[in-house]
PDB file of N, CA and C in Angstrom:
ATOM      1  N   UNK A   1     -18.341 -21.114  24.670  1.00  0.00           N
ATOM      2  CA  UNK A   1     -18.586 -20.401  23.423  1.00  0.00           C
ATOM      3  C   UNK A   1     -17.993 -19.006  23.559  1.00  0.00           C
ATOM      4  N   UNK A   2     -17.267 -18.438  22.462  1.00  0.00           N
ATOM      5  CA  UNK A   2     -16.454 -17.194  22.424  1.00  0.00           C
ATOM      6  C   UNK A   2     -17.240 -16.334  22.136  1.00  0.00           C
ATOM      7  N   UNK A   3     -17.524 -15.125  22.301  1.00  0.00           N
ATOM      8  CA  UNK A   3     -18.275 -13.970  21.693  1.00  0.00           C
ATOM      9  C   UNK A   3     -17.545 -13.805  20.300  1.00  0.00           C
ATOM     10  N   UNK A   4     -18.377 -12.618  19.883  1.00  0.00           N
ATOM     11  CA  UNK A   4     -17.832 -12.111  18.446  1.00  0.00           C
ATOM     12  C   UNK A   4     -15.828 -11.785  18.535  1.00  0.00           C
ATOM     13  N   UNK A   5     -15.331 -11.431  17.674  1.00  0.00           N
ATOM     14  CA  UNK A   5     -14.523 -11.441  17.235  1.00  0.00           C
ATOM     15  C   UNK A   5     -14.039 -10.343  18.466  1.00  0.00           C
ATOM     16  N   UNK A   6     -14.373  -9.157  18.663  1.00  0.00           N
ATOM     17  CA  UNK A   6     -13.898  -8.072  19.062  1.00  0.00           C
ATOM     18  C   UNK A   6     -13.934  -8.792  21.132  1.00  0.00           C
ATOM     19  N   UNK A   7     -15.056  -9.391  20.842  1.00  0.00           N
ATOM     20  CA  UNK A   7     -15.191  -9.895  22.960  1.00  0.00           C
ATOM     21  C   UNK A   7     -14.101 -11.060  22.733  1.00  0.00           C
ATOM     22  N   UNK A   8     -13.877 -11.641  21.756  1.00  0.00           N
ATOM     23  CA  UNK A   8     -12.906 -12.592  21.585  1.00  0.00           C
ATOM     24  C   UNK A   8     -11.365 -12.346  21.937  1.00  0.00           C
ATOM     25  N   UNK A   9     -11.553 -11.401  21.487  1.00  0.00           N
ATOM     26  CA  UNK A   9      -9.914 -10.596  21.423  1.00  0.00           C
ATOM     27  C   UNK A   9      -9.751 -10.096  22.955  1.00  0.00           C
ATOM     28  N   UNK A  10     -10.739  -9.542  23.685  1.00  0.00           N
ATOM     29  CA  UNK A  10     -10.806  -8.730  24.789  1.00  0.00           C
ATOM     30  C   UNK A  10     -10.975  -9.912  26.154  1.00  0.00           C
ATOM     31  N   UNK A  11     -11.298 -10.691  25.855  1.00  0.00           N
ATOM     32  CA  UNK A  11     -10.893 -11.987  27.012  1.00  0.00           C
ATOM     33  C   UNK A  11      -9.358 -12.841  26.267  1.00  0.00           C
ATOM     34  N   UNK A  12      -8.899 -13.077  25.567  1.00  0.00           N
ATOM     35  CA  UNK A  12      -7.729 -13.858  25.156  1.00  0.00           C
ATOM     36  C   UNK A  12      -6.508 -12.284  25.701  1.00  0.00           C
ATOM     37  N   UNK A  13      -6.326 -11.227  25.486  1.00  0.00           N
ATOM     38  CA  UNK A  13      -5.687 -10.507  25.473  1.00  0.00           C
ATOM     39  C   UNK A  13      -5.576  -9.417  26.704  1.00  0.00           C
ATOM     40  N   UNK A  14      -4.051  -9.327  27.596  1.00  0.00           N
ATOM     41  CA  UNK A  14      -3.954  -8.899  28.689  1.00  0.00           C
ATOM     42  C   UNK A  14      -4.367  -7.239  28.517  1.00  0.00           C
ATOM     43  N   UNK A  15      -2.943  -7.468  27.541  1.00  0.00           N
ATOM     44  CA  UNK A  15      -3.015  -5.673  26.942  1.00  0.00           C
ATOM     45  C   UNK A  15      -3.615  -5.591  26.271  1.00  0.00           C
ATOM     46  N   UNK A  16      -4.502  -4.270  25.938  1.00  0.00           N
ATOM     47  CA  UNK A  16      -5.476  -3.307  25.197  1.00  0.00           C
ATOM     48  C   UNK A  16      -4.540  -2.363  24.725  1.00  0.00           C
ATOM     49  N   UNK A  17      -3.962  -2.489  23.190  1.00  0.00           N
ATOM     50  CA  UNK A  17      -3.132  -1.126  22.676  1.00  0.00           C
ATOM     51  C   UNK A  17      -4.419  -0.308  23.064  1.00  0.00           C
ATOM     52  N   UNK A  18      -3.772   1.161  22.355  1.00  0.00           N
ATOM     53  CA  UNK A  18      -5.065   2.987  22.412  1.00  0.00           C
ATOM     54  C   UNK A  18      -5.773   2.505  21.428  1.00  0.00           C
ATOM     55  N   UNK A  19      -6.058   3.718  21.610  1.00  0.00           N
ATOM     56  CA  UNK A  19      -7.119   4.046  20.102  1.00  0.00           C
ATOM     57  C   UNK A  19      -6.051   4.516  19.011  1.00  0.00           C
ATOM     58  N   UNK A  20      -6.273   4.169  17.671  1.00  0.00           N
ATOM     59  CA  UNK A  20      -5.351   4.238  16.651  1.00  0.00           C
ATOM     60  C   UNK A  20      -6.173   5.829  15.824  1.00  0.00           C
ATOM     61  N   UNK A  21      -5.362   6.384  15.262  1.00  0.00           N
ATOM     62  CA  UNK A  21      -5.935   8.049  14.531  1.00  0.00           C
ATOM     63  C   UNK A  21      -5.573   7.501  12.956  1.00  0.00           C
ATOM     64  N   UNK A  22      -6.932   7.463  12.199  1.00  0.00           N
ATOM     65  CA  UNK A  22      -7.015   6.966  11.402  1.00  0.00           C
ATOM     66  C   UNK A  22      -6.972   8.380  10.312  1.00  0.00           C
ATOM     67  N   UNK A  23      -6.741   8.985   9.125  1.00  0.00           N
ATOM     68  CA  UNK A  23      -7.306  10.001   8.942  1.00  0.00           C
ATOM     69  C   UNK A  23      -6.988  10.311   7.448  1.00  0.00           C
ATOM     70  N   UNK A  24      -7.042  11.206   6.183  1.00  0.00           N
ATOM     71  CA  UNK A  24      -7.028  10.845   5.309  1.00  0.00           C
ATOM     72  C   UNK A  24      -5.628  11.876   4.945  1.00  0.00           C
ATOM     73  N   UNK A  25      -4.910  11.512   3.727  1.00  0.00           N
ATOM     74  CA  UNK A  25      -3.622  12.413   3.701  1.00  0.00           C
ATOM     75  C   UNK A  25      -3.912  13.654   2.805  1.00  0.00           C
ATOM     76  N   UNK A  26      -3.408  15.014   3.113  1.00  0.00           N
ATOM     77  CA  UNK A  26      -3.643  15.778   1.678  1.00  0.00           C
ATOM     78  C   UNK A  26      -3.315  15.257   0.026  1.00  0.00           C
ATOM     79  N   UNK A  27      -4.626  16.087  -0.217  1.00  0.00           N
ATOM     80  CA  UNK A  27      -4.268  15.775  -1.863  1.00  0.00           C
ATOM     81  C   UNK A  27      -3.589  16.540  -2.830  1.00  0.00           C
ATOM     82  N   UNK A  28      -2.729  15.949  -3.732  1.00  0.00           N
ATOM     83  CA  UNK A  28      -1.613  16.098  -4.546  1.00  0.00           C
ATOM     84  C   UNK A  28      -2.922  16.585  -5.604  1.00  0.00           C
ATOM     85  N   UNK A  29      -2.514  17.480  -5.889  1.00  0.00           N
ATOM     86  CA  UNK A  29      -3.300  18.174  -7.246  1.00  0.00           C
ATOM     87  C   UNK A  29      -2.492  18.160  -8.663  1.00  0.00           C
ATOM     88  N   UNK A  30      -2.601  16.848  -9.103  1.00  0.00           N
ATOM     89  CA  UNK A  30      -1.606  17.116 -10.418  1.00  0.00           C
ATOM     90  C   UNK A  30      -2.057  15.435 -10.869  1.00  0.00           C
ATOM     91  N   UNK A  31      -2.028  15.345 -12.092  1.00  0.00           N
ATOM     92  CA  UNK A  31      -2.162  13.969 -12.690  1.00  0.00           C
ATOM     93  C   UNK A  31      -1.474  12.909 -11.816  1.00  0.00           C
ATOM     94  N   UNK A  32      -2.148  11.923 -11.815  1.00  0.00           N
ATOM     95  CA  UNK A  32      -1.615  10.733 -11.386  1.00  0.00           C
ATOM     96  C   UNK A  32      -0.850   9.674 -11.855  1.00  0.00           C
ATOM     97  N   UNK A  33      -1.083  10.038 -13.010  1.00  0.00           N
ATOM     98  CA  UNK A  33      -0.190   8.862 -14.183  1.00  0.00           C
ATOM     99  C   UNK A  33       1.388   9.989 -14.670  1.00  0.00           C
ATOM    100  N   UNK A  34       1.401  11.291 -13.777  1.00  0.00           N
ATOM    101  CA  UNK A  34       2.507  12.147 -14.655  1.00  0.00           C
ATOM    102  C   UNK A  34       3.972  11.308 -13.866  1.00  0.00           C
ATOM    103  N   UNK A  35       4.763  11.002 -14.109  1.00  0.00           N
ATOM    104  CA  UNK A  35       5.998  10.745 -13.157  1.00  0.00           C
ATOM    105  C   UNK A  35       6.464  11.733 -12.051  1.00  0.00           C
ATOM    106  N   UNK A  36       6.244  13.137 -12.286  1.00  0.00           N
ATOM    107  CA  UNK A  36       6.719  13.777 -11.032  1.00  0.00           C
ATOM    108  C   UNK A  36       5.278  13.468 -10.061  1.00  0.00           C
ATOM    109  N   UNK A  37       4.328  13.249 -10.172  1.00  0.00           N
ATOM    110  CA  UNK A  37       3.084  13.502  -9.578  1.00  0.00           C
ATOM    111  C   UNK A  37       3.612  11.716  -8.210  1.00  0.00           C
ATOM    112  N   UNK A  38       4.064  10.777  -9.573  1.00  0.00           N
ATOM    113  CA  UNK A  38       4.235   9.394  -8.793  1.00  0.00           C
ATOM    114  C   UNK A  38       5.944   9.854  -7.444  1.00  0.00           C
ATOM    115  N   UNK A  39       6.485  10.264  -8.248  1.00  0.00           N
ATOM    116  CA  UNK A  39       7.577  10.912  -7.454  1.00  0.00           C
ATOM    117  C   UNK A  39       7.593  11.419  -5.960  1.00  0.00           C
ATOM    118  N   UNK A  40       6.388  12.599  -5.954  1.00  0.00           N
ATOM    119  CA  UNK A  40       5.991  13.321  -4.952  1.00  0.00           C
ATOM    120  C   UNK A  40       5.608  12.198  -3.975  1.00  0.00           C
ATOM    121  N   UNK A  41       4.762  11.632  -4.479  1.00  0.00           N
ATOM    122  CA  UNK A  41       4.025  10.403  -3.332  1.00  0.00           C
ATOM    123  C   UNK A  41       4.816   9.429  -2.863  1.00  0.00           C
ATOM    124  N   UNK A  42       6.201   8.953  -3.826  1.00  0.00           N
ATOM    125  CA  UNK A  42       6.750   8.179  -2.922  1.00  0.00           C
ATOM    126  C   UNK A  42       7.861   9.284  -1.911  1.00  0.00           C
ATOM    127  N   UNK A  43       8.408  10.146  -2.183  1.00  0.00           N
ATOM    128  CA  UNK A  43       8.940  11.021  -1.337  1.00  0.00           C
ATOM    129  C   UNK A  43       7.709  11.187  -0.156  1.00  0.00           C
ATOM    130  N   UNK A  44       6.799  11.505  -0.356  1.00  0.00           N
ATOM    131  CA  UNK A  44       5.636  12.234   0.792  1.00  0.00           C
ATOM    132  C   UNK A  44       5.793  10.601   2.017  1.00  0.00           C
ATOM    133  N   UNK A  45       5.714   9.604   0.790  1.00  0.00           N
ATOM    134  CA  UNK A  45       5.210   8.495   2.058  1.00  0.00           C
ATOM    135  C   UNK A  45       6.791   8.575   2.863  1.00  0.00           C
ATOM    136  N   UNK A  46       7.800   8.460   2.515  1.00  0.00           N
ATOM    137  CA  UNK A  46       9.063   8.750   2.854  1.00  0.00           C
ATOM    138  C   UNK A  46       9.330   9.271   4.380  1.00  0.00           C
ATOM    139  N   UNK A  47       8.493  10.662   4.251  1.00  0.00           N
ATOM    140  CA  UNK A  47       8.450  11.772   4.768  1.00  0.00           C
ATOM    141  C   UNK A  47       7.889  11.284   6.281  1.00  0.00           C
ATOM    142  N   UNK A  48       6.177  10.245   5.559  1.00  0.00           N
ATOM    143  CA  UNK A  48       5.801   9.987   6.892  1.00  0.00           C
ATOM    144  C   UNK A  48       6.259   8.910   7.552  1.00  0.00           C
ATOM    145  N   UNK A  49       6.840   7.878   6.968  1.00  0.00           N
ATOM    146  CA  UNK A  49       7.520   7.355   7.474  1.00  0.00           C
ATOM    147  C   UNK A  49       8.943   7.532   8.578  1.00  0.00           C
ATOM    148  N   UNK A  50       9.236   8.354   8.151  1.00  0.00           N
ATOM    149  CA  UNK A  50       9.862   9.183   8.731  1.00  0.00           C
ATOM    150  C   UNK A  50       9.082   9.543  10.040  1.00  0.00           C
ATOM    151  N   UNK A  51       8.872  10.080  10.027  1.00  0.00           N
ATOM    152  CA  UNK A  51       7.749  11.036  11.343  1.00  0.00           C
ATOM    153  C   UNK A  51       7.173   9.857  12.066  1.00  0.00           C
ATOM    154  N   UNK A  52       6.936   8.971  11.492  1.00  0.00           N
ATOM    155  CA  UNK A  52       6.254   7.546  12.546  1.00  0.00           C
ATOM    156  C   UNK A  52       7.138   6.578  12.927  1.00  0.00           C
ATOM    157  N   UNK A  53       8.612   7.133  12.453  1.00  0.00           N
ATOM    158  CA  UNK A  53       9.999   6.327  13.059  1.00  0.00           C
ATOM    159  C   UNK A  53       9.744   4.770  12.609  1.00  0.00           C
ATOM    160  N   UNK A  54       9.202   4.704  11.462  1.00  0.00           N
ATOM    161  CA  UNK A  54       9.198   3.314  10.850  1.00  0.00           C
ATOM    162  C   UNK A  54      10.169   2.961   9.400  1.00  0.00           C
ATOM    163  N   UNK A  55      10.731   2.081   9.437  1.00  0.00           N
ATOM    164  CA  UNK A  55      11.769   1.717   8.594  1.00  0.00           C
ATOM    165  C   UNK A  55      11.533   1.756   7.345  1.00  0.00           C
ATOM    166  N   UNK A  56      10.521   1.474   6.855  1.00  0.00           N
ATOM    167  CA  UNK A  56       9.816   0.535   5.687  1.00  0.00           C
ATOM    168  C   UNK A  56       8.236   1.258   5.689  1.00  0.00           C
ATOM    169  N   UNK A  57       7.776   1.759   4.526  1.00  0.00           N
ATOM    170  CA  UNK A  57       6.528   1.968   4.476  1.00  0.00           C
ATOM    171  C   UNK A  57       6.088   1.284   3.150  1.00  0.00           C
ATOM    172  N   UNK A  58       4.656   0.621   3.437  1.00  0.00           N
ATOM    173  CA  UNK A  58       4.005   0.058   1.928  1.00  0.00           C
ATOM    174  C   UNK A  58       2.938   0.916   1.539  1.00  0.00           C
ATOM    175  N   UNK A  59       2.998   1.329  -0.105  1.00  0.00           N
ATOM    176  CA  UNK A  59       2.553   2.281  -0.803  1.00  0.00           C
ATOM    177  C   UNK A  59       1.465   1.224  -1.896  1.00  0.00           C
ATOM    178  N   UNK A  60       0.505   1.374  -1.779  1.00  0.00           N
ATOM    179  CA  UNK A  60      -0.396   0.708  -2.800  1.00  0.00           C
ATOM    180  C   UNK A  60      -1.476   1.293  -3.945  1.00  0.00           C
ATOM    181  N   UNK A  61      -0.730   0.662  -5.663  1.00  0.00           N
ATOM    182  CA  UNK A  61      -1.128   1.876  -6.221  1.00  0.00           C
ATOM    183  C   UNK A  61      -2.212   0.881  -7.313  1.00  0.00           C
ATOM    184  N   UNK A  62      -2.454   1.748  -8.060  1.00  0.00           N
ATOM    185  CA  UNK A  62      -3.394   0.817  -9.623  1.00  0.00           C
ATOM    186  C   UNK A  62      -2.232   0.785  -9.993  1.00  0.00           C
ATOM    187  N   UNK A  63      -2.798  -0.212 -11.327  1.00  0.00           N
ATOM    188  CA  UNK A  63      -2.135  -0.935 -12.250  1.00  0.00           C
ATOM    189  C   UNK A  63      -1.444   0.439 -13.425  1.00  0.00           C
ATOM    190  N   UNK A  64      -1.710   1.337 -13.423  1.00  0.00           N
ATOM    191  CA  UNK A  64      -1.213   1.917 -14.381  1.00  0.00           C
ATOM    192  C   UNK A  64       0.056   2.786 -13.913  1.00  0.00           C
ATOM    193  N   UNK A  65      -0.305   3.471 -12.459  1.00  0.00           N
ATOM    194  CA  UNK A  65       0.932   3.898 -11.337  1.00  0.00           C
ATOM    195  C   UNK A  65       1.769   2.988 -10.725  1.00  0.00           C
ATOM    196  N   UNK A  66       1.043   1.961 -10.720  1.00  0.00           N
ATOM    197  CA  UNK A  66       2.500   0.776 -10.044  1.00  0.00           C
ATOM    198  C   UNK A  66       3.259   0.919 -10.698  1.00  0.00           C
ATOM    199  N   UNK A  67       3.269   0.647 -12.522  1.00  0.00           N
ATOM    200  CA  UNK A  67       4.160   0.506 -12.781  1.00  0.00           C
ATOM    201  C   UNK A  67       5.252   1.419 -13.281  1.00  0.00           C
ATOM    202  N   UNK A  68       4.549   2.772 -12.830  1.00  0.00           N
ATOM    203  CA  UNK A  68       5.364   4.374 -13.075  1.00  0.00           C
ATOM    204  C   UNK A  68       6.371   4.092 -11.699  1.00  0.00           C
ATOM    205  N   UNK A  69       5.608   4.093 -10.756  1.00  0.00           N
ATOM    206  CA  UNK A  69       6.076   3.987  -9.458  1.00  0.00           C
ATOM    207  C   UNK A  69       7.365   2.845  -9.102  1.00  0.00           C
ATOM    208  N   UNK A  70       7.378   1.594  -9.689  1.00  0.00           N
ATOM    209  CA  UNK A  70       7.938   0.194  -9.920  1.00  0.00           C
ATOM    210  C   UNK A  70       9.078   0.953 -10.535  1.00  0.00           C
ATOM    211  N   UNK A  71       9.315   1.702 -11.767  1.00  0.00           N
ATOM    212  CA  UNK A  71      10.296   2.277 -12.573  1.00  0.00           C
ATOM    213  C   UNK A  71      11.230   3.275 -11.603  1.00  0.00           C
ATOM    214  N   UNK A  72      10.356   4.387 -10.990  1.00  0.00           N
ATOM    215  CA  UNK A  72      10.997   5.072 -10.456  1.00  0.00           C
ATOM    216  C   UNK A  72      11.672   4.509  -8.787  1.00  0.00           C
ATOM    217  N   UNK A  73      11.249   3.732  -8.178  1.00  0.00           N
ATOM    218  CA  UNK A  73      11.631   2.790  -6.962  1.00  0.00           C
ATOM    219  C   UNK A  73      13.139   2.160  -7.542  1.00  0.00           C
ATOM    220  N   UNK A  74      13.160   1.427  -8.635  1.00  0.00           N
ATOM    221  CA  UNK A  74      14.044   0.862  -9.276  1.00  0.00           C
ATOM    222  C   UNK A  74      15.513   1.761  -9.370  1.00  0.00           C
ATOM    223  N   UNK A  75      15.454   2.806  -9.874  1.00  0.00           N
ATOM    224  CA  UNK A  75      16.239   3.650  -9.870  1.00  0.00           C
ATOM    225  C   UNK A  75      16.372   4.753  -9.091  1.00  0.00           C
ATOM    226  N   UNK A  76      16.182   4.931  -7.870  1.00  0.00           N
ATOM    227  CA  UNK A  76      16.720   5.926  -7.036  1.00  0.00           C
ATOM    228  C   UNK A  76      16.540   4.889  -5.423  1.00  0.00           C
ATOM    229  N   UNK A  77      17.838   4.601  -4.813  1.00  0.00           N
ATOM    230  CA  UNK A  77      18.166   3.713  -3.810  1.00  0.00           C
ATOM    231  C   UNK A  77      17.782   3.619  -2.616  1.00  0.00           C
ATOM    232  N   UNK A  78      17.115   4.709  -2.037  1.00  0.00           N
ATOM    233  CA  UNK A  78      16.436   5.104  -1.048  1.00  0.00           C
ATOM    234  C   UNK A  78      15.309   4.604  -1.318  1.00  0.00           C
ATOM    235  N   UNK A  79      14.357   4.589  -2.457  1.00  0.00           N
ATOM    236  CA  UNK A  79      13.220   4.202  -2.443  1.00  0.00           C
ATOM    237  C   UNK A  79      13.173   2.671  -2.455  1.00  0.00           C
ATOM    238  N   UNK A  80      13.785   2.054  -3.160  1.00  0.00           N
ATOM    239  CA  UNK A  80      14.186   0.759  -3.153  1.00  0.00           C
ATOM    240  C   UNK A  80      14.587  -0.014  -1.880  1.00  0.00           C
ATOM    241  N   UNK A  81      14.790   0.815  -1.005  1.00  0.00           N
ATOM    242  CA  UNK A  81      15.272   0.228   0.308  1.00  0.00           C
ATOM    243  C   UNK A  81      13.942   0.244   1.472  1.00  0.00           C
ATOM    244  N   UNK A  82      13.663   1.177   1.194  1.00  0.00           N
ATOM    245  CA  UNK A  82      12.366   1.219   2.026  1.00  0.00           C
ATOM    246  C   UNK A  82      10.888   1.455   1.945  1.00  0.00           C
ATOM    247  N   UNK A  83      10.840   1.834   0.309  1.00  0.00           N
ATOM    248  CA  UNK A  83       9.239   1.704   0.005  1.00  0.00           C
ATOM    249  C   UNK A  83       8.872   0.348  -0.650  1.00  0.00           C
ATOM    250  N   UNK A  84       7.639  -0.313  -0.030  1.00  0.00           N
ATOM    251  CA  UNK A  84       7.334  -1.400  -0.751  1.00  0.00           C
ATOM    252  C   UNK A  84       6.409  -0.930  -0.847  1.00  0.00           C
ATOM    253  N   UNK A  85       6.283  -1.746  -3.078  1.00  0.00           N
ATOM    254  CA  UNK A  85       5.267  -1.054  -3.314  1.00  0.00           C
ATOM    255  C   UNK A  85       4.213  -2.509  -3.864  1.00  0.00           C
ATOM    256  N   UNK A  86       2.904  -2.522  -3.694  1.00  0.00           N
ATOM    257  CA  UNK A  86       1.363  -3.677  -3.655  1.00  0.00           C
ATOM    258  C   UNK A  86       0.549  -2.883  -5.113  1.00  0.00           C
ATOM    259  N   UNK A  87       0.274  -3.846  -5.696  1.00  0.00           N
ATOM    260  CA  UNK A  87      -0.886  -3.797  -6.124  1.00  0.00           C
ATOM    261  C   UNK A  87      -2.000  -3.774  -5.882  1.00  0.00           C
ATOM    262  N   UNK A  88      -3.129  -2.881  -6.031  1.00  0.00           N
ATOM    263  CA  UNK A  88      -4.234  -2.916  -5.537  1.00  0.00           C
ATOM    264  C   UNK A  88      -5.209  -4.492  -5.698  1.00  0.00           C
ATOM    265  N   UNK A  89      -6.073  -4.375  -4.820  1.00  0.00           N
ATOM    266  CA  UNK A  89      -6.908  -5.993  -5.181  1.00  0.00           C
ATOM    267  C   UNK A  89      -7.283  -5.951  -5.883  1.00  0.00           C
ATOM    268  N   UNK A  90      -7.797  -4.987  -6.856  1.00  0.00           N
ATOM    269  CA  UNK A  90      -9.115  -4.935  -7.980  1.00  0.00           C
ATOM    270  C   UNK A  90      -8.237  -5.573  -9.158  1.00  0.00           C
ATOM    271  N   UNK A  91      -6.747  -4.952  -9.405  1.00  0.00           N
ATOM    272  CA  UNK A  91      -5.916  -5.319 -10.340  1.00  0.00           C
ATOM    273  C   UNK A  91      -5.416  -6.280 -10.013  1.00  0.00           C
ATOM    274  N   UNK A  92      -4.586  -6.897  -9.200  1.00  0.00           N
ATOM    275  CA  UNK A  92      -4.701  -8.225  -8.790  1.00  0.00           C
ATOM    276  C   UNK A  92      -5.430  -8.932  -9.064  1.00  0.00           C
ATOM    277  N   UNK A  93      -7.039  -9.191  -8.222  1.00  0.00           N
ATOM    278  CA  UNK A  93      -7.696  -9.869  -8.795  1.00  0.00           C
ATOM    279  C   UNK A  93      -7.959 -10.212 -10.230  1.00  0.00           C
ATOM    280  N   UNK A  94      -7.785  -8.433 -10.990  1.00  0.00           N
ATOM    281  CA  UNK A  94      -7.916  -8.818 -12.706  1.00  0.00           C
ATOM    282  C   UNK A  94      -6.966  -9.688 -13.529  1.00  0.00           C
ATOM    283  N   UNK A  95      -5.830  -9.706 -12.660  1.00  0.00           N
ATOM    284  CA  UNK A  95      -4.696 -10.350 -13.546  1.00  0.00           C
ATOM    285  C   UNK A  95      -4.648 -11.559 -12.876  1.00  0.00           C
ATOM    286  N   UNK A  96      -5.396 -12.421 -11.543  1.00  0.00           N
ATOM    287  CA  UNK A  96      -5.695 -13.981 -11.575  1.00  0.00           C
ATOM    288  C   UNK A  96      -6.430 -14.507 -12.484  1.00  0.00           C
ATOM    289  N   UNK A  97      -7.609 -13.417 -12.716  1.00  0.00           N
ATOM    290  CA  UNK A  97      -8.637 -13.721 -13.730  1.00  0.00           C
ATOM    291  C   UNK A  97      -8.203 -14.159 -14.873  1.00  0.00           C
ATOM    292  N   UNK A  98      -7.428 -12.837 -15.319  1.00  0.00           N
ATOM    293  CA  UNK A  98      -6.843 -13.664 -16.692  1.00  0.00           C
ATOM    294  C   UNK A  98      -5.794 -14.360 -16.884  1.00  0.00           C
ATOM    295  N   UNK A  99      -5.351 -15.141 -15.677  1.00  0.00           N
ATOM    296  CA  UNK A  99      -4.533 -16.091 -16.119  1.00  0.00           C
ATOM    297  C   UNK A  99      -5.186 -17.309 -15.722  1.00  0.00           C
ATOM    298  N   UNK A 100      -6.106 -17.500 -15.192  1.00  0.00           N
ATOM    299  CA  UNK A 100      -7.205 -18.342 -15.058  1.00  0.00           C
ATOM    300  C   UNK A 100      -7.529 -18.351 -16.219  1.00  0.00           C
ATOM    301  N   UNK A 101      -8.201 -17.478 -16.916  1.00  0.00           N
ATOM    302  CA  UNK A 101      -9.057 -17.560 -18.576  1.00  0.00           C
ATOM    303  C   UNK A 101      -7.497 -17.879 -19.044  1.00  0.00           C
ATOM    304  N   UNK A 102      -6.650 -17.454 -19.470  1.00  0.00           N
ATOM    305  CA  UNK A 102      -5.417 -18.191 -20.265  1.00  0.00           C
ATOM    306  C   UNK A 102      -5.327 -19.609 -19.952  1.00  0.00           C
ATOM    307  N   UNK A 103      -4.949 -20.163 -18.779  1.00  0.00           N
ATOM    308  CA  UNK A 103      -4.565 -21.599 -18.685  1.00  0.00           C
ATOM    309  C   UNK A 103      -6.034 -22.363 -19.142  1.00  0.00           C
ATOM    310  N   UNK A 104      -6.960 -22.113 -18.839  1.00  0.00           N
ATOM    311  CA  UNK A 104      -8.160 -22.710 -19.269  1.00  0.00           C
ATOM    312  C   UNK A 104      -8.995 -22.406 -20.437  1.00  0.00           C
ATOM    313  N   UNK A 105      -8.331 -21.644 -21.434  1.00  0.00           N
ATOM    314  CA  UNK A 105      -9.098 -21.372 -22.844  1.00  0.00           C
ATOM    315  C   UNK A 105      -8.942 -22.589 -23.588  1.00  0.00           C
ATOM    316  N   UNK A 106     -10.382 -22.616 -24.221  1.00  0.00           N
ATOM    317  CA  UNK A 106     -10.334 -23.689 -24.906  1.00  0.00           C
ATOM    318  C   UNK A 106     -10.375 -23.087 -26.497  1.00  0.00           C
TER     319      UNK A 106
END
């Protein structure tokens, strides 16, 4: 019998990565729905991506900034190359919902 998940991992596994620095990013003081406001954030993630020598960073926004964000990714080539951008779950989930209620309305 295996222990929990975490003793699970710690007998199957030679190496032990560190400890990971989890921490929260400064905040952008300006509307969230403005286009320069969506702008800044994909430049900022850019930035840290950059600094963490990673190719590709994923940016995950609501449903009303994705698709500010989706517009502006589209048209400037740098962002398109290396920001991928997710929908949050809450909106996700809302838009299975209603295509669940669509295919099944009676």
């Amino acid at each position: 019998i295996f222990p929990g998940w975490t003793g699970c991992n710690t007998l199957l596994q030679n190496d032990i990565p560190g400890m990971c620095n989890i921490s929260y990013l400064p905040i952008i003081d300006a509307s969230p729905t403005e286009y320069d406001t969506v702008f800044t954030v994909l430049e900022k993630s850019l930035q840290i991506a950059d600094a963490l020598k990673q190719e590709q960073v994923v940016v995950v926004f609501d449903q009303a900034i994705y698709s500010k964000a989706q517009q502006i990714r589209w048209s400037i080539e740098r962002f398109s190359d290396r920001i991928v951008l997710c929908l949050g779950a809450f909106h996700t989930s809302l838009t299975m919902l209603a295509c669940i209620g669509k295919r099944f309305r009676s």
